[in-house]
Every structure is written in structure tokens, then in C-alpha cells.
Protein backbone atom coordinates (compact mmCIF):
# COMPACT_ATOMS: atom_id res chain seq x y z
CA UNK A 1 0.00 0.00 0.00
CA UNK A 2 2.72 2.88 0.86
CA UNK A 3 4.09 2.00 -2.74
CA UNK A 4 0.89 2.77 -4.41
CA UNK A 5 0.89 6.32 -2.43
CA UNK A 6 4.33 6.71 -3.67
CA UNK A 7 3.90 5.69 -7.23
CA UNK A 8 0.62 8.49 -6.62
CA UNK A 9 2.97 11.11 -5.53
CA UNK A 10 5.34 10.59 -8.33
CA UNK A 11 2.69 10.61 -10.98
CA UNK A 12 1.50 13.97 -9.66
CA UNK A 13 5.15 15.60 -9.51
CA UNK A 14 5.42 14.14 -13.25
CA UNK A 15 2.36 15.82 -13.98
CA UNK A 16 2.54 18.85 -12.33
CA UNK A 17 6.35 19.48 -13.93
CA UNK A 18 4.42 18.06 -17.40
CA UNK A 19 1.77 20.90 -17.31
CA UNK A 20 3.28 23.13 -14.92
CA UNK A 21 6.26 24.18 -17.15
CA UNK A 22 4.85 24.99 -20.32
CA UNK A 23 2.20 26.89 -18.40
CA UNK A 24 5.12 29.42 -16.59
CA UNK A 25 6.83 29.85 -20.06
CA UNK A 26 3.69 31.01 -21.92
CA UNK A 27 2.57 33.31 -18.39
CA UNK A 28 5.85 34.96 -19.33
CA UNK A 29 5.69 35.10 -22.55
CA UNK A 30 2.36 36.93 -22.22
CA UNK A 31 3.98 39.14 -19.78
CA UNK A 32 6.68 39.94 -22.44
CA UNK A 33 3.71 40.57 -24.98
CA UNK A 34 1.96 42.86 -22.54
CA UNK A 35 4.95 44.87 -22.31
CA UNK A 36 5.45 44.83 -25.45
CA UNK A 37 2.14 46.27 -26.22
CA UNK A 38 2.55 48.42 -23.37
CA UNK A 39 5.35 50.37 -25.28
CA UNK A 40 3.98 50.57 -28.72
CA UNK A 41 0.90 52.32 -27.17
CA UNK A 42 2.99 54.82 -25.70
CA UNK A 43 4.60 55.32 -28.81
CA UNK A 44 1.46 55.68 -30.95
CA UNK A 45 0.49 58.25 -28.67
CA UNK A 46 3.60 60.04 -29.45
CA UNK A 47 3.38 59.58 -32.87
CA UNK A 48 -0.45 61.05 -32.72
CA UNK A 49 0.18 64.33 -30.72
CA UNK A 50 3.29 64.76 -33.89
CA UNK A 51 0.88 64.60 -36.20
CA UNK A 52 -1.91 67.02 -34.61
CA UNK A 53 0.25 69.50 -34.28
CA UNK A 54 1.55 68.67 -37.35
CA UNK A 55 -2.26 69.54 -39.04
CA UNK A 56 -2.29 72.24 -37.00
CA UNK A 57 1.11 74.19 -38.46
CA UNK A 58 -0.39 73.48 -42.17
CA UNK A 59 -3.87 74.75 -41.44
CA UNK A 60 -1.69 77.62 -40.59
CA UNK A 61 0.06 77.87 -43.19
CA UNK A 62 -2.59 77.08 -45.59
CA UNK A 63 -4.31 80.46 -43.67
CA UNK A 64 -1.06 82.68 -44.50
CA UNK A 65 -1.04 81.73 -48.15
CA UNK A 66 -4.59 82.73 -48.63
CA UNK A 67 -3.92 86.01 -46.93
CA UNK A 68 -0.76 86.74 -49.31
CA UNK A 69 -3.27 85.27 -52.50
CA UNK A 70 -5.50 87.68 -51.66
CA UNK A 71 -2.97 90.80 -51.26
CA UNK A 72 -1.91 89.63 -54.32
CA UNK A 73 -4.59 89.61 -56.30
CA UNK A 74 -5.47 93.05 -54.87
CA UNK A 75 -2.21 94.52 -55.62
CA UNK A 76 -2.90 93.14 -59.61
């Protein structure tokens, strides 16, 4: 009988090593990922403020040409 509750034991290490393993490499891998993600958020939020102000200094400019078209035209 205190073989069988060895040979029990044994079979549950083996299986908790079996499943346990792969399951701690793939909770860190999805750390990683999350991380990952994380960063490229950040950076998209960079990259979207650039371009506002980005629209922003051509609306402006797009303004000043008009004004010097219209001098222009009054000048002609």
C-alpha cells in the first residue's frame, strides 16, 4: 500500500512538472507581450500628438497663403 501512495505522488510531480512548465513559459511570454504592447501604445500616442500639431502648423500655413493670395490679387 505505501508504494501505491508513492507511485501516486510521483505521478503527480510528473504531472505537475508536465503541465506546470509549459504553463510558466507562456505566463511569461504573455507578460513579455503585454509589455510589449505596453510600449507601442505609448509610442502611438507620441506619434499622434506629432501629427496634430503637425495639421495644425499646415492649417496655418494654408491660412497665410490665402492672406498673401489675396494681397496679391489686390495689388494686380
Amino acid at each position: 500500500m505505501e508504494w501505491t501512495v508513492v507511485t501516486v505522488i510521483i505521478a503527480l510531480v510528473g504531472l505537475f512538472m508536465t503541465v506546470g512548465k509549459p504553463v510558466i513559459t507562456l505566463n511569461s511570454s504573455i507578460t513579455r507581450l503585454q509589455d510589449a504592447i505596453n510600449e507601442l501604445r505609448e509610442d502611438i500616442k507620441v506619434l499622434t500628438s506629432r501629427t496634430d500639431n503637425q495639421e495644425e502648423r499646415l492649417q496655418d500655413h494654408e491660412t497665410r497663403i490665402s492672406i498673401l493670395e489675396e494681397k496679391q490679387k489686390k495689388e494686380n
